[in-house]
C-alpha atoms as a PDB file:
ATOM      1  CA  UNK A   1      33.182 -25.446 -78.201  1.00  0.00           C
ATOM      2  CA  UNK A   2      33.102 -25.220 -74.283  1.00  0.00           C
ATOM      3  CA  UNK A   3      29.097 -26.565 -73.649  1.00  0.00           C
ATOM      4  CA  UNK A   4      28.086 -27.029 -70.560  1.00  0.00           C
ATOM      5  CA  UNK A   5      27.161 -30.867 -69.806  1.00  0.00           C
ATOM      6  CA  UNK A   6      24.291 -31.772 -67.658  1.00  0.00           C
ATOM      7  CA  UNK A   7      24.253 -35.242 -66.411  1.00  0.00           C
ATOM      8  CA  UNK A   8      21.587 -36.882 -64.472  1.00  0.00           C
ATOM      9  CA  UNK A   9      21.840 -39.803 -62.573  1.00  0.00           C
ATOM     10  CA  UNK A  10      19.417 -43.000 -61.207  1.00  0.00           C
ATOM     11  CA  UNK A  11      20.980 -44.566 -58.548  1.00  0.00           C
ATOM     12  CA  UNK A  12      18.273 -45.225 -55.659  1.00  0.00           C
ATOM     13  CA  UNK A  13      19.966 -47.553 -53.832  1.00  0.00           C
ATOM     14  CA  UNK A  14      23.779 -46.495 -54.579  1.00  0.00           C
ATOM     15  CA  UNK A  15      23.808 -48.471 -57.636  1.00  0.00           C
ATOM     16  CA  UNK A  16      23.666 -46.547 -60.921  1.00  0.00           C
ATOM     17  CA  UNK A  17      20.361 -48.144 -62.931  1.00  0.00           C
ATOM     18  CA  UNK A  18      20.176 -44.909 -65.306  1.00  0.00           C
ATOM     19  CA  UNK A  19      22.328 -42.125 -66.530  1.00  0.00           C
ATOM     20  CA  UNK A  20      21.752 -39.361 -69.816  1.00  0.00           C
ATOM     21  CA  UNK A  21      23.798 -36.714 -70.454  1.00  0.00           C
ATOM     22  CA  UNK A  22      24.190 -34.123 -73.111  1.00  0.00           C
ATOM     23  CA  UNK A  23      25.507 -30.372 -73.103  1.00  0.00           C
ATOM     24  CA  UNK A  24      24.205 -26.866 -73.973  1.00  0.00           C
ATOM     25  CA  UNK A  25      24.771 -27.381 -77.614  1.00  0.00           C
ATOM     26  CA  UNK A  26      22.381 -29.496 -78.011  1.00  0.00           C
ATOM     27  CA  UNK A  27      24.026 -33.097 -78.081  1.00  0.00           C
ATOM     28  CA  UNK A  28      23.100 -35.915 -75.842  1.00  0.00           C
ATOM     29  CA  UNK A  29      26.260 -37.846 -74.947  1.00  0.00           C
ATOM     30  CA  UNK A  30      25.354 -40.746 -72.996  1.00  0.00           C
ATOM     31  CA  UNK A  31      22.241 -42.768 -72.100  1.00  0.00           C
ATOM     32  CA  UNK A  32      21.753 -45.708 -70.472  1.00  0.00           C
ATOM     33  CA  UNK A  33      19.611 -48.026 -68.828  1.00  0.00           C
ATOM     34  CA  UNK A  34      20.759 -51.297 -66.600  1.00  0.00           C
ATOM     35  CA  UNK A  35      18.957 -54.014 -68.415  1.00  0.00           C
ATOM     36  CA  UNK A  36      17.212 -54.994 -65.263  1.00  0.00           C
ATOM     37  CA  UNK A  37      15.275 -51.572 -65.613  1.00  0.00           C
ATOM     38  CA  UNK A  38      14.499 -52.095 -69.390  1.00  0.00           C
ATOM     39  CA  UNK A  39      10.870 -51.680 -69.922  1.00  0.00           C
ATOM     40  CA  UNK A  40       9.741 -49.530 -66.963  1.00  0.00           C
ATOM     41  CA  UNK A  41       9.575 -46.373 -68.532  1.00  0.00           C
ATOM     42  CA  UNK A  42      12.291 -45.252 -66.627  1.00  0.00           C
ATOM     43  CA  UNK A  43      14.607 -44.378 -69.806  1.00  0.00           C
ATOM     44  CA  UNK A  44      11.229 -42.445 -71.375  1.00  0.00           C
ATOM     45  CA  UNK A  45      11.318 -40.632 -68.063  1.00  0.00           C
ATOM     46  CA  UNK A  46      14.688 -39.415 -68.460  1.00  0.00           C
ATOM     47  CA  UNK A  47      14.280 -38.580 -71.858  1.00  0.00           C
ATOM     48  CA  UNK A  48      11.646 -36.370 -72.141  1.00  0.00           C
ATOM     49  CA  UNK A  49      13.331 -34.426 -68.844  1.00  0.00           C
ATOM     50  CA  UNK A  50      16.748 -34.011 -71.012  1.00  0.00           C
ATOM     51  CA  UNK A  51      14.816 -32.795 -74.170  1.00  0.00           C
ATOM     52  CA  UNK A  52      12.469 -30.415 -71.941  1.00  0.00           C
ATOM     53  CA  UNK A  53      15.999 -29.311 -70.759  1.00  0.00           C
ATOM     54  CA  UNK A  54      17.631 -28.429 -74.255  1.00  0.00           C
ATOM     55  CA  UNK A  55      14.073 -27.156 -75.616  1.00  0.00           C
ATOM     56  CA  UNK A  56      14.038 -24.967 -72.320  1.00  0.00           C
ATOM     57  CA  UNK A  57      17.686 -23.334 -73.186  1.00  0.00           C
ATOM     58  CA  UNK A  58      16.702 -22.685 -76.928  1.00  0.00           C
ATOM     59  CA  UNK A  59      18.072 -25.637 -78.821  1.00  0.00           C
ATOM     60  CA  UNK A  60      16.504 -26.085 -81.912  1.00  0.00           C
ATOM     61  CA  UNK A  61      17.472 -29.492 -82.431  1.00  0.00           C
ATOM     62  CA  UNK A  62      19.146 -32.507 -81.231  1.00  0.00           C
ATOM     63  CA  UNK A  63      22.105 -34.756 -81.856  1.00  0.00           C
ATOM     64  CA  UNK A  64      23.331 -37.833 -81.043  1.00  0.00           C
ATOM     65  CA  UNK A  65      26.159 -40.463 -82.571  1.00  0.00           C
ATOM     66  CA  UNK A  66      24.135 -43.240 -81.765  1.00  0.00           C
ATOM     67  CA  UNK A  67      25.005 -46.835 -81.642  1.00  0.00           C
ATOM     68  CA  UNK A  68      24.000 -49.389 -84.262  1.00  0.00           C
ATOM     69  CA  UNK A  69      21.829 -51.203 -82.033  1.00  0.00           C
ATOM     70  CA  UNK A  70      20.094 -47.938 -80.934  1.00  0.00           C
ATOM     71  CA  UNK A  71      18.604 -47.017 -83.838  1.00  0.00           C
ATOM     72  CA  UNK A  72      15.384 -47.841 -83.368  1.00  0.00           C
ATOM     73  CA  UNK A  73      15.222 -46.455 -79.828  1.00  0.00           C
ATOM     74  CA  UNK A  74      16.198 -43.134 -80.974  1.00  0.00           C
ATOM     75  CA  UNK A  75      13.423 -43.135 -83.887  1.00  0.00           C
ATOM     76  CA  UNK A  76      10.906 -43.811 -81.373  1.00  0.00           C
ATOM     77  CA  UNK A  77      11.861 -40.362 -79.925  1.00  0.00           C
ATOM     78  CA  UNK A  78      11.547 -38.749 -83.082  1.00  0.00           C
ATOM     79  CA  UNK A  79      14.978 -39.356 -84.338  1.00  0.00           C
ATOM     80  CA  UNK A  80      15.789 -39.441 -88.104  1.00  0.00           C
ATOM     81  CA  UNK A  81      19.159 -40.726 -89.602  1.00  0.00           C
ATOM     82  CA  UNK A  82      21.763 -38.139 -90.892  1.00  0.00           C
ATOM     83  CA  UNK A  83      24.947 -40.283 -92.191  1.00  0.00           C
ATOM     84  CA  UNK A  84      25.557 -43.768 -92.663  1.00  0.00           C
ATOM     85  CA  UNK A  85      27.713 -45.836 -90.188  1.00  0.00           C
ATOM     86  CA  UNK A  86      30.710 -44.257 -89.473  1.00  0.00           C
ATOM     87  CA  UNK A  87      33.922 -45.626 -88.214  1.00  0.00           C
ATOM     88  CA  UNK A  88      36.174 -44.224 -85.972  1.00  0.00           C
ATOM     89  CA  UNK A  89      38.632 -44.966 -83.008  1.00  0.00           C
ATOM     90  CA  UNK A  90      36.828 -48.244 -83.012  1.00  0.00           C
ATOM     91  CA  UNK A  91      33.449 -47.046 -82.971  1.00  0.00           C
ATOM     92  CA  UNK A  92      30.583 -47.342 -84.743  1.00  0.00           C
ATOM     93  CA  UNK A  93      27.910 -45.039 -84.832  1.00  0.00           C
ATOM     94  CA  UNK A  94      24.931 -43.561 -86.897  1.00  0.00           C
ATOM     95  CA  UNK A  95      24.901 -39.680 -86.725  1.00  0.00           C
ATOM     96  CA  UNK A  96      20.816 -38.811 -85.626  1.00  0.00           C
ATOM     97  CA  UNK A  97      19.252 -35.421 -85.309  1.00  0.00           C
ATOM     98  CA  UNK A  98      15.397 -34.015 -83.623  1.00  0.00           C
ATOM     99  CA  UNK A  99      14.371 -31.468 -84.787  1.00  0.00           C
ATOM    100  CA  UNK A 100      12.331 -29.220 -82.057  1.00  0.00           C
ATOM    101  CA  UNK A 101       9.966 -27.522 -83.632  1.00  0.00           C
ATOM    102  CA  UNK A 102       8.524 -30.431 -84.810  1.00  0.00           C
ATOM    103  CA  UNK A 103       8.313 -31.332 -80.829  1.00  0.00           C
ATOM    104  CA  UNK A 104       6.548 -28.414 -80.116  1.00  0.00           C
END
């Protein structure tokens, strides 16, 4: 699978404060948030462009491998839990999903 990845970057004064990222299948890939911007919507901002985004190219869902201390973030997007935690290359993640036509 060759998808496409979109990044988008927050850097107003040439220091990155917020990045997501996810590609044309579907799967977000990175987001982040410098804890000094935690709280100011600015993460909620960039979420809703990236899953306007993937709704707009005809995804029907999301996916992310998201961190154990995550979780909760993603279920407050709409998130639900498809595998335990998983284990590899010294990772550990939790295998999430949105579905989009709940979204819509």
């Amino acid at each position: 699978n060759h998808a496409t990845v979109h990044y988008y970057v927050y850097a107003p004064d040439q220091h990155i404060r917020a990045v997501i990222a996810f590609n044309s299948a579907g799967h977000l890939i990175h987001f982040f948030t410098a804890q000094s911007f935690l709280r100011q919507g600015l993460g909620r901002l960039l979420w809703q462009y990236a899953e306007a985004s993937m709704l707009a190219q005809g995804n029907e869902h999301i996916s992310v491998n998201s961190s154990c201390d995550a979780q909760g973030v993603y279920e407050a997007f709409g998130f639900y839990t498809v595998s335990s935690v998983i284990e590899a290359s010294g990772l550990r993640f939790i295998q999430m999903r949105k579905d989009l036509s709940r979204a819509r």
